[in-house]
Protein backbone atom coordinates (compact mmCIF):
# COMPACT_ATOMS: atom_id res chain seq x y z
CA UNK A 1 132.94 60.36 12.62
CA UNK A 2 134.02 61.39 15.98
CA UNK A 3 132.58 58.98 18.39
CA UNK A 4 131.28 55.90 17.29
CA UNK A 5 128.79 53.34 19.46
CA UNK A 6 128.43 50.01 18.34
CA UNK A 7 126.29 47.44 19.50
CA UNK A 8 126.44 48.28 23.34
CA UNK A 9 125.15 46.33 25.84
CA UNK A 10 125.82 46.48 29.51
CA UNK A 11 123.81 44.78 32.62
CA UNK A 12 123.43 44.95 36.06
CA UNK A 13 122.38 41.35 37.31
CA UNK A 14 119.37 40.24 35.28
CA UNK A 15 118.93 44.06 34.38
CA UNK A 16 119.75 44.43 31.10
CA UNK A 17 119.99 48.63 31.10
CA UNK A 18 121.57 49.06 27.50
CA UNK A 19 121.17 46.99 24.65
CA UNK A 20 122.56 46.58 21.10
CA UNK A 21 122.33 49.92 20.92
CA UNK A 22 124.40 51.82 18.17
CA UNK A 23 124.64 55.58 16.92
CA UNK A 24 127.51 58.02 15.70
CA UNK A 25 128.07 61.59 16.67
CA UNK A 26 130.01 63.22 13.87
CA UNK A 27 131.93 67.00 13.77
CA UNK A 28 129.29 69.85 13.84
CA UNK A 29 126.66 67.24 14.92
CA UNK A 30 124.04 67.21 18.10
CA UNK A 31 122.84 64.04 18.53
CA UNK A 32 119.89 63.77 21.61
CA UNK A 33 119.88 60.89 24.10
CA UNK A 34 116.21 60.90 25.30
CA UNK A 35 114.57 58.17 27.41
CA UNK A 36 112.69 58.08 30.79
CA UNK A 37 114.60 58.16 34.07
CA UNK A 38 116.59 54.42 34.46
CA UNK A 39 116.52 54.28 30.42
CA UNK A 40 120.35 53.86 30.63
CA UNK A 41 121.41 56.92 29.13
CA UNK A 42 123.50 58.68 32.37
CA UNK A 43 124.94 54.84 32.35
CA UNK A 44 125.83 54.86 28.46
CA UNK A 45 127.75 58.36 29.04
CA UNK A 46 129.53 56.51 31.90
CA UNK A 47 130.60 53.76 29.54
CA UNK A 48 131.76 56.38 26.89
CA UNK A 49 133.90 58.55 29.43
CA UNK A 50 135.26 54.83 31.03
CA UNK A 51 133.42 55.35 33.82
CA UNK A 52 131.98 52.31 33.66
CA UNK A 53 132.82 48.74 31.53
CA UNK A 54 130.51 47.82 28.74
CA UNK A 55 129.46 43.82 28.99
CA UNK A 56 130.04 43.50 24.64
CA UNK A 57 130.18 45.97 22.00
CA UNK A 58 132.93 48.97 20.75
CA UNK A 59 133.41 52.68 21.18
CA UNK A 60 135.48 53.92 18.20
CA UNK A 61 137.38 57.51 18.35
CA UNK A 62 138.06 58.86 14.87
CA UNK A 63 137.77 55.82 13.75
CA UNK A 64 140.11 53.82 16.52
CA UNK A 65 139.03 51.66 19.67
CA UNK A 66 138.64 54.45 22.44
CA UNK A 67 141.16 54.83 24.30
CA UNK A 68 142.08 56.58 27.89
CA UNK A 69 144.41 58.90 26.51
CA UNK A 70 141.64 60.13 23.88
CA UNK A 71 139.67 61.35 26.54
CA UNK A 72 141.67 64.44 26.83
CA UNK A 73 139.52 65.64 23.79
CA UNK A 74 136.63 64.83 25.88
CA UNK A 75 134.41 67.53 28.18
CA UNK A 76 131.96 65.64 30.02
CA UNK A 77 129.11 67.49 32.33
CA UNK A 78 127.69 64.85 34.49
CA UNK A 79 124.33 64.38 35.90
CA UNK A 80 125.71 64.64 39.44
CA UNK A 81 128.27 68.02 39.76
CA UNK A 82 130.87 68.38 41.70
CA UNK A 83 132.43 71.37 42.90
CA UNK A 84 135.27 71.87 45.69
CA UNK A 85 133.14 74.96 47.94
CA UNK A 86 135.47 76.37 49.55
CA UNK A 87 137.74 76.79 46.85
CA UNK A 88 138.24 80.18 44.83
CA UNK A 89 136.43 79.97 41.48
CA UNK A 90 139.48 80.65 39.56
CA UNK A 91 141.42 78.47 40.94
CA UNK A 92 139.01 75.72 41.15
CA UNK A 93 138.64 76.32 36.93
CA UNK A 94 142.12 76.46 36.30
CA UNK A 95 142.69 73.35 38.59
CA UNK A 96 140.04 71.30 36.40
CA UNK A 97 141.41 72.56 32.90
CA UNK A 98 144.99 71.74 33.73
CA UNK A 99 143.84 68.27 34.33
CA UNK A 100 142.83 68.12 30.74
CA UNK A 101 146.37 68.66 29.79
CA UNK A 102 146.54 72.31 29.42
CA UNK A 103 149.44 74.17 30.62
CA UNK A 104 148.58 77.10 33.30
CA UNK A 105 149.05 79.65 30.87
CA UNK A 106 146.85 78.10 28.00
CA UNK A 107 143.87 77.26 30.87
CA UNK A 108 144.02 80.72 32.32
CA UNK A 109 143.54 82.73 28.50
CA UNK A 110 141.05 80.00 27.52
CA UNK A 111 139.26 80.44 31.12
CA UNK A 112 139.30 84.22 31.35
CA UNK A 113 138.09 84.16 27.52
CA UNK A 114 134.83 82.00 28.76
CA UNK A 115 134.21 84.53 31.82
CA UNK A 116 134.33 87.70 29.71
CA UNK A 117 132.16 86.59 27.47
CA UNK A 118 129.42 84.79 30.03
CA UNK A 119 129.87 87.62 31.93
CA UNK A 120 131.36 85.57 35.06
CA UNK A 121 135.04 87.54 35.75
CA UNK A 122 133.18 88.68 39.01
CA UNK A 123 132.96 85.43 40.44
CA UNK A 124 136.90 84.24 40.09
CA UNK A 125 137.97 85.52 43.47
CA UNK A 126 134.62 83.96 45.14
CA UNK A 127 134.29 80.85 46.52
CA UNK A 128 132.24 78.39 44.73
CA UNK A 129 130.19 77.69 47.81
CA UNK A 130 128.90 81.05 47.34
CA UNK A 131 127.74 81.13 44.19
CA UNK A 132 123.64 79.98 43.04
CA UNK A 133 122.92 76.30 41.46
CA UNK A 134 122.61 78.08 38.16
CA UNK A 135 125.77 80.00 38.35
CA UNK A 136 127.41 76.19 39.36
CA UNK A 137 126.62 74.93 36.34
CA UNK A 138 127.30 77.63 34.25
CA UNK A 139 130.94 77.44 35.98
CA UNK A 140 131.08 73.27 35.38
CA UNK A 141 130.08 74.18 31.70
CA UNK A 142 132.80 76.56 30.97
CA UNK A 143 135.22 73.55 32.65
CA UNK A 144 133.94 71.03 30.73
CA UNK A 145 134.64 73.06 27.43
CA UNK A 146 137.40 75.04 27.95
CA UNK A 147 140.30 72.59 26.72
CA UNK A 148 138.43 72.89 23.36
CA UNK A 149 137.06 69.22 23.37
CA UNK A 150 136.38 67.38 20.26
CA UNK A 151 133.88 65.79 21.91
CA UNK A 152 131.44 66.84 24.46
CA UNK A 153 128.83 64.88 26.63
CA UNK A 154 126.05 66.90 28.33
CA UNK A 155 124.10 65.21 30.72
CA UNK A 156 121.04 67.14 31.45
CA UNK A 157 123.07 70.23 31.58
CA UNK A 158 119.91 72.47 32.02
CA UNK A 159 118.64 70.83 35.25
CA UNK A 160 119.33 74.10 37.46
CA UNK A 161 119.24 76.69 34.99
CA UNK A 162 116.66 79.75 34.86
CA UNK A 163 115.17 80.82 31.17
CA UNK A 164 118.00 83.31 30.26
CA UNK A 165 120.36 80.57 31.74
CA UNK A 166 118.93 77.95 29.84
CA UNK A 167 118.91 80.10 26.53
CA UNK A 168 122.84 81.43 27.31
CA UNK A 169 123.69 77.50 27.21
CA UNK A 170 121.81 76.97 24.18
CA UNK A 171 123.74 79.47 22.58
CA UNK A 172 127.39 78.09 23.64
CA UNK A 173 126.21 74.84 22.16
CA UNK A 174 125.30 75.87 19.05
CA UNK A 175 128.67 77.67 18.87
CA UNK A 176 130.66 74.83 19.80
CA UNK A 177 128.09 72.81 17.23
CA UNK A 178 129.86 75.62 14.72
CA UNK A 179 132.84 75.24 15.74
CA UNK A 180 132.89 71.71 14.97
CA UNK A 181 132.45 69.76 17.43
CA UNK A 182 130.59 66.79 18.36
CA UNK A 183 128.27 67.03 20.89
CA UNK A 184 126.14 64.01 23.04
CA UNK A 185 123.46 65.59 25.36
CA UNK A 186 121.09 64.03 27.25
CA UNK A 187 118.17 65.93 28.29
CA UNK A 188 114.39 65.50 29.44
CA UNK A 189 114.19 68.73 28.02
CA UNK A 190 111.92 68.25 25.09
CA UNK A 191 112.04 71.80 23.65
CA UNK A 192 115.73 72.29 23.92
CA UNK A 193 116.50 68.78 22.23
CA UNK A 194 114.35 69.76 19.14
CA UNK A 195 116.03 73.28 19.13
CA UNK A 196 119.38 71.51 18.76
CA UNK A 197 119.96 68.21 18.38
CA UNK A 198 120.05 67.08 14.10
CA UNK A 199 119.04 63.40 15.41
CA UNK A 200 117.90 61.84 18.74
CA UNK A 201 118.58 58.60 20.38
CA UNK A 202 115.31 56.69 22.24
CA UNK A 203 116.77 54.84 24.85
């Protein structure tokens, strides 16, 4: 099991947004987090990625307390994106995978692997200002992913996206599903959460 949440509970004042809830996500899995807005679930990805501090429970990775160092293995898309504008796309990519511990040289062969194939090489000169909400997110999904993550956390990564966009992303996670490896997505997206995910989560 790659990531495992046990008996989680977390509050705001007398709002109790999570509790006792507990799930694994496993290599070559999809498990859905579904629930209606203020269900918790942005908050749970917060707690997993250390964002946030759970009030009781444990996150286990591979089978050890999480850790801060283990989220190197971790891409996380959040709700909320965040892009520098005025800097070149390239850059901007290579900036965010070296952060994730890869050297220049590995970020820039994993990077220009992603663009080839998504078909984005025209954009790395461009600032990121200039390009659509849908090509944003494509770009934050190729970040997220490009150290090769054993675990990745979606949150609503479709929110932006047109059909062939939303169908492209569908495809990349089913490869990475292939590839092995876990994957946590939150979506309101009904359809797309039956297409992938091999459990779901009601929050």
């Amino acid at each position: 099991m790659i990531l495992q949440v046990e008996h989680i509970n977390k509050a705001f004042g007398v709002n109790r947004v999570l509790d006792d809830v507990t799930f694994g996500v496993g290599s070559g899995e999809v498990v859905g987090l579904l629930g209606a807005n203020g269900a918790g679930k942005t908050t749970l990805l917060r707690i997993i990625t250390r964002l946030l501090t759970l009030d009781s429970g444990q996150l286990l990775f591979e089978g050890h307390p999480l850790a801060q160092d283990d989220l190197r293995h971790v891409g996380y898309l959040p709700e909320e994106r965040g892009l520098y504008r005025r800097m070149r796309v390239g850059e901007q990519a290579l900036y965010f995978a070296q952060l994730k511990g890869m050297s220049r040289s590995e970020a820039e062969e994993s990077l220009r692997g992603w663009f080839v194939r998504l078909g984005m090489m025209e954009w790395w000169q461009q600032p990121a200002g200039k390009l659509s909400k849908g090509m944003q997110q494509r770009l934050q999904f190729v970040v997220t992913v490009a150290h090769n993550p054993k675990l990745v956390i979606l949150d609503e990564p479709f929110t932006g996206l047109d059909v062939s966009g939303a169908a492209m992303l569908k495809d990349e996670i089913k490869r990475l599903k292939e590839q092995g490896a876990a994957i946590l997505l939150s979506t309101h997206n009904l359809q797309a959460a039956g297409e992938l995910c091999d459990k779901t989560i009601q929050l």
